[in-house]
C-alpha atoms as a PDB file:
ATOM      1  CA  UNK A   1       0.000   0.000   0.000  1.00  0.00           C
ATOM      2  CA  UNK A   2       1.232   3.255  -0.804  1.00  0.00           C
ATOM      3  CA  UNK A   3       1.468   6.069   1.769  1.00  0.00           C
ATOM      4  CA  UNK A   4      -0.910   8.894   1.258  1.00  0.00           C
ATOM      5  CA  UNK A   5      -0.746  11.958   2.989  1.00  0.00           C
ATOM      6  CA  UNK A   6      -3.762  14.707   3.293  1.00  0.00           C
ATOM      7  CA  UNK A   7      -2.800  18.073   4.471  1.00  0.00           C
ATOM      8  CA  UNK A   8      -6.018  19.363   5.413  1.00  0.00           C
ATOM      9  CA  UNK A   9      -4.772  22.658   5.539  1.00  0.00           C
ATOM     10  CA  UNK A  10      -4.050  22.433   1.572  1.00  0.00           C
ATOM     11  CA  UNK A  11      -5.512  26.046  -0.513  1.00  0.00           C
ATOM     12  CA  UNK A  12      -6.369  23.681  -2.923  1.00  0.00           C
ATOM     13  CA  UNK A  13      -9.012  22.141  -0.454  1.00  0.00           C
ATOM     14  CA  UNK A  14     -11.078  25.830  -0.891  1.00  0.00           C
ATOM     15  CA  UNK A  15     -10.405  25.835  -4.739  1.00  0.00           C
ATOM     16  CA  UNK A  16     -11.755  22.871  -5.133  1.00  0.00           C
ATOM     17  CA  UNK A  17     -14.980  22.307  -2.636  1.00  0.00           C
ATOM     18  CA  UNK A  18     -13.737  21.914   0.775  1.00  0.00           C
ATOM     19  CA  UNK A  19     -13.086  17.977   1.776  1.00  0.00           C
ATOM     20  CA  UNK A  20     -14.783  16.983  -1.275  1.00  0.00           C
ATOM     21  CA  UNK A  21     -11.657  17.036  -3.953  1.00  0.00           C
ATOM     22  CA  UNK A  22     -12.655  15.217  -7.099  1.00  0.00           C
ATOM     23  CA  UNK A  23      -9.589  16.205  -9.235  1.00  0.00           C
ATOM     24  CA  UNK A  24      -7.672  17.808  -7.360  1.00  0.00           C
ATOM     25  CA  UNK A  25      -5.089  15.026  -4.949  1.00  0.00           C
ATOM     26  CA  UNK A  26      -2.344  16.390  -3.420  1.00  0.00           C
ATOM     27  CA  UNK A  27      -0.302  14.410  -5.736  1.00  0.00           C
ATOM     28  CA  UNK A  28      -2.098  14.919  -9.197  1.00  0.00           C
ATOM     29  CA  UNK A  29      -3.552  11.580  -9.521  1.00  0.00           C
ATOM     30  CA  UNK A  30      -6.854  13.191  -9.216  1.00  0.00           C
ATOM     31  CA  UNK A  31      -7.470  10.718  -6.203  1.00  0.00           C
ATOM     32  CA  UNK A  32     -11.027  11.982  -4.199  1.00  0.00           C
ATOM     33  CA  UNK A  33     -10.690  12.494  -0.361  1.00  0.00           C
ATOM     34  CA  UNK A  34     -13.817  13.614   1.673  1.00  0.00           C
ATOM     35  CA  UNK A  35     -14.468  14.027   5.081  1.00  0.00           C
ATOM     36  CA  UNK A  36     -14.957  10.519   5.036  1.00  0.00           C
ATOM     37  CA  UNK A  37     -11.167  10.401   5.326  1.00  0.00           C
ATOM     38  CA  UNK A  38     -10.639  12.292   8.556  1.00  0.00           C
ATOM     39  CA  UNK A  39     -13.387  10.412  10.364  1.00  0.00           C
ATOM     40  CA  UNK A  40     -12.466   7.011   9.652  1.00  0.00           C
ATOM     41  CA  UNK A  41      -8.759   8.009  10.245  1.00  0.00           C
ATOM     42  CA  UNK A  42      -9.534  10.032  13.558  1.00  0.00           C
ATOM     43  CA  UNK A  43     -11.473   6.322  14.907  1.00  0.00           C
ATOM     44  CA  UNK A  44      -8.887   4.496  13.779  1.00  0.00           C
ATOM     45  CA  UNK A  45      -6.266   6.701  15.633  1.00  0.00           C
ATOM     46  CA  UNK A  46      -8.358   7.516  18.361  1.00  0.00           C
ATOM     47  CA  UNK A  47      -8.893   3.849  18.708  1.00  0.00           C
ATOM     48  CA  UNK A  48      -5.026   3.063  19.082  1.00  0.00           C
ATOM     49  CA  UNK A  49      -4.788   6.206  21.364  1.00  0.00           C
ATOM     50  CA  UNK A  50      -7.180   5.593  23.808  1.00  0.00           C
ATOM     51  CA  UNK A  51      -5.772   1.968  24.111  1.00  0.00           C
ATOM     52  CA  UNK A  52      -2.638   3.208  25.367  1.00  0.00           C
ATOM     53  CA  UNK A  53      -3.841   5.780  27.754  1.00  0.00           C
ATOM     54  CA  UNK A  54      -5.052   2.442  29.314  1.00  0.00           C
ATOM     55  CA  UNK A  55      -9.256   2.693  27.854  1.00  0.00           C
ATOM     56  CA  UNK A  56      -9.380  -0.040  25.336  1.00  0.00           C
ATOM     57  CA  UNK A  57     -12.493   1.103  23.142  1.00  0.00           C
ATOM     58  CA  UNK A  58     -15.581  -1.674  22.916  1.00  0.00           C
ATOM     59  CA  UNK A  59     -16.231  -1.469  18.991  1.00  0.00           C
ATOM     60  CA  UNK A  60     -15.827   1.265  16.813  1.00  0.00           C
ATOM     61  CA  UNK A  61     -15.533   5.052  17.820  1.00  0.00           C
ATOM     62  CA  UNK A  62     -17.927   6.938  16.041  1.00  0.00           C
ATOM     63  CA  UNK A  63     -17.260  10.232  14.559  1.00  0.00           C
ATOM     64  CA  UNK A  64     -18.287  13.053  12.939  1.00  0.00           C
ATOM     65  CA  UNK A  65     -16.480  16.443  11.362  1.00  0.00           C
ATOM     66  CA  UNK A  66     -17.247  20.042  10.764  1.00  0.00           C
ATOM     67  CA  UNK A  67     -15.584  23.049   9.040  1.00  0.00           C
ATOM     68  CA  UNK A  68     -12.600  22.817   6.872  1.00  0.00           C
ATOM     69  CA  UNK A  69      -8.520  23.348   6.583  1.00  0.00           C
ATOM     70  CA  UNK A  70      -7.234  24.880   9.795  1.00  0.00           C
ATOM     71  CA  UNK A  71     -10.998  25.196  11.005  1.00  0.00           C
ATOM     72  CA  UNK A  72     -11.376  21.101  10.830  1.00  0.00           C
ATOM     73  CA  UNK A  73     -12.917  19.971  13.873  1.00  0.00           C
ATOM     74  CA  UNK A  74     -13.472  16.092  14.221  1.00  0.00           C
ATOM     75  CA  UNK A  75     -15.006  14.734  17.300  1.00  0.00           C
ATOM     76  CA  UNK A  76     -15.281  10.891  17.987  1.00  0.00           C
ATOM     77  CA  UNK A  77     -17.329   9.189  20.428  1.00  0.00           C
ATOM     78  CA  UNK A  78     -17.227   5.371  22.101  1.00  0.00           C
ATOM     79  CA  UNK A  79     -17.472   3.425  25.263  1.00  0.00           C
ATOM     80  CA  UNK A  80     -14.793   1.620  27.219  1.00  0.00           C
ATOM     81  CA  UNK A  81     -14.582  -1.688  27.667  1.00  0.00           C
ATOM     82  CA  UNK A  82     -14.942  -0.749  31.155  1.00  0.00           C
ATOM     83  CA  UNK A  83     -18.421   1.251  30.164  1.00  0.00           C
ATOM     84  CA  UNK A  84     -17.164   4.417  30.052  1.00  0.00           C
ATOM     85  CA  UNK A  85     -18.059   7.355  27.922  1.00  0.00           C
ATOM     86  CA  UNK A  86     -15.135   7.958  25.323  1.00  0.00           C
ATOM     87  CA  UNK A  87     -14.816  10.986  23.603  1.00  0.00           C
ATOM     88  CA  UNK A  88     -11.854  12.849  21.338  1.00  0.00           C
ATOM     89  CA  UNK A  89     -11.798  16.151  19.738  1.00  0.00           C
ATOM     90  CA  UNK A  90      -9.198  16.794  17.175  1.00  0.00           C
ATOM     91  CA  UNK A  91      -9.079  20.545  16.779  1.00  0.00           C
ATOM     92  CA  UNK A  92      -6.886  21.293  13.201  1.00  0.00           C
ATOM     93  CA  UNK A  93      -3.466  23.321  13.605  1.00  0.00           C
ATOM     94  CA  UNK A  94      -1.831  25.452  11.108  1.00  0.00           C
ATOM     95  CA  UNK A  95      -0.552  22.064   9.306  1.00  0.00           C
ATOM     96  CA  UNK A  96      -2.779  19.146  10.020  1.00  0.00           C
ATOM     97  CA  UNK A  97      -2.058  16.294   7.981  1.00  0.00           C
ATOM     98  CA  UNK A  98      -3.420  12.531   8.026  1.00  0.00           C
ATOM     99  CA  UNK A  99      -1.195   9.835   6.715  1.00  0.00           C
ATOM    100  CA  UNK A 100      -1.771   5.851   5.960  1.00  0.00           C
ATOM    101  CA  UNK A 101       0.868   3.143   5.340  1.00  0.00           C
ATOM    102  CA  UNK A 102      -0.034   0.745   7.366  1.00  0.00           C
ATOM    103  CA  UNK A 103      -1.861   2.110   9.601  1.00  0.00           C
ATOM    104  CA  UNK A 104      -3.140   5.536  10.639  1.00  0.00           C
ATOM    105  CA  UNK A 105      -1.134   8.725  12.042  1.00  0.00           C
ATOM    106  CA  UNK A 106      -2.690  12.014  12.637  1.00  0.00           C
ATOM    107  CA  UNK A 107      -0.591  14.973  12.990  1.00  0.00           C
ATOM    108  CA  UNK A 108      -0.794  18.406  13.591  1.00  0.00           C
ATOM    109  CA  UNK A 109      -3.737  18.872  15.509  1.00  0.00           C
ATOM    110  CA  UNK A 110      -4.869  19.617  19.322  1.00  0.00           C
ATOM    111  CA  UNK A 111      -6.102  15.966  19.934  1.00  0.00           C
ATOM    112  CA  UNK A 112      -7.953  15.664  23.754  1.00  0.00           C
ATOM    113  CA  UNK A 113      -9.669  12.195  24.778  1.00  0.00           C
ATOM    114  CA  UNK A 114     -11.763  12.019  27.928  1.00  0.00           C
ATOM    115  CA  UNK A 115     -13.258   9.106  29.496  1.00  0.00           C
ATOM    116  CA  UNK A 116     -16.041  10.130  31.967  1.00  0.00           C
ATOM    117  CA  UNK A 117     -15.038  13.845  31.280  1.00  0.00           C
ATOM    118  CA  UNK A 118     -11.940  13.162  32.193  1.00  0.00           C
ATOM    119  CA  UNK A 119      -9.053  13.609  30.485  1.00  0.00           C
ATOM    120  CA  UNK A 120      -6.773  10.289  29.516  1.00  0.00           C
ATOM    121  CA  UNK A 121      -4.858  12.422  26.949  1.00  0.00           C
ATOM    122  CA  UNK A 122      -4.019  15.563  25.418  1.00  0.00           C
ATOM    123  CA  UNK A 123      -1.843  14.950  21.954  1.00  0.00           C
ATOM    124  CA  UNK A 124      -0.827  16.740  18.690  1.00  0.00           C
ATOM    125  CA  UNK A 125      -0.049  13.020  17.370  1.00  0.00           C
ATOM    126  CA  UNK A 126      -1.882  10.102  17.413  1.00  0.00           C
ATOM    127  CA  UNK A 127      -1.657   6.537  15.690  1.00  0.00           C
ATOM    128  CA  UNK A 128       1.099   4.657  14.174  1.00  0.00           C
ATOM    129  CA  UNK A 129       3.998   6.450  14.261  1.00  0.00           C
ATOM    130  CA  UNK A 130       3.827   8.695  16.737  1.00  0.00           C
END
């Protein structure tokens, strides 16, 4: 699998409808990334960094995102396998990016999981790699 690598932050995000790119990959191939992207990535992440603040995650997190670029917001929610109420919120920096090879890494943003309402981490990394 080749590593891909989503700078949310990209100009070419506003040129060419927000997280909807048809056309317009970071790399030319035309390659379409959506929102769908930075939610399945932010679980996935999330997932992996709520594990090793010690909350293993029962199932998926579920998440959803709002605005675009440096104004991306994505917020993920989940319970424990303990029962607990699991919740992230990725706030987008000046250069957020999202990058797969093998597994999920997501950079660049103010990333804060609670469990309870309290907090079990406060990153600007999370996933593989980090």
């Amino acid at each position: 699998m080749r590593k891909r690598t989503v700078r949310t932050a990209l100009p070419a995000a506003l040129l060419c409808g927000a997280l909807s790119l048809s056309g317009c990959g970071e790399d030319g191939t035309g390659e379409e990334i959506t929102g769908t992207l930075a939610r399945n990535s932010a679980a996935e992440s999330g997932e992996l960094a709520f594990d090793q603040a010690g909350h293993e995650i029962d199932g998926d997190l579920t998440c959803t995102d709002e605005g675009t670029g440096e104004n991306l917001k994505v917020t993920c929610e989940g319970t424990t396998v303990d029962g607990g109420q699991a919740r992230m919120v990725a706030d987008a920096g000046s250069d957020p990016r999202i990058e797969t090879e093998g597994g999920v890494t997501f950079e660049g943003f103010t990333i804060v999981g609670t469990v309870d309402g309290d907090e079990v981490f406060r990153e600007n990394c999370i996933g593989v790699g980090c």
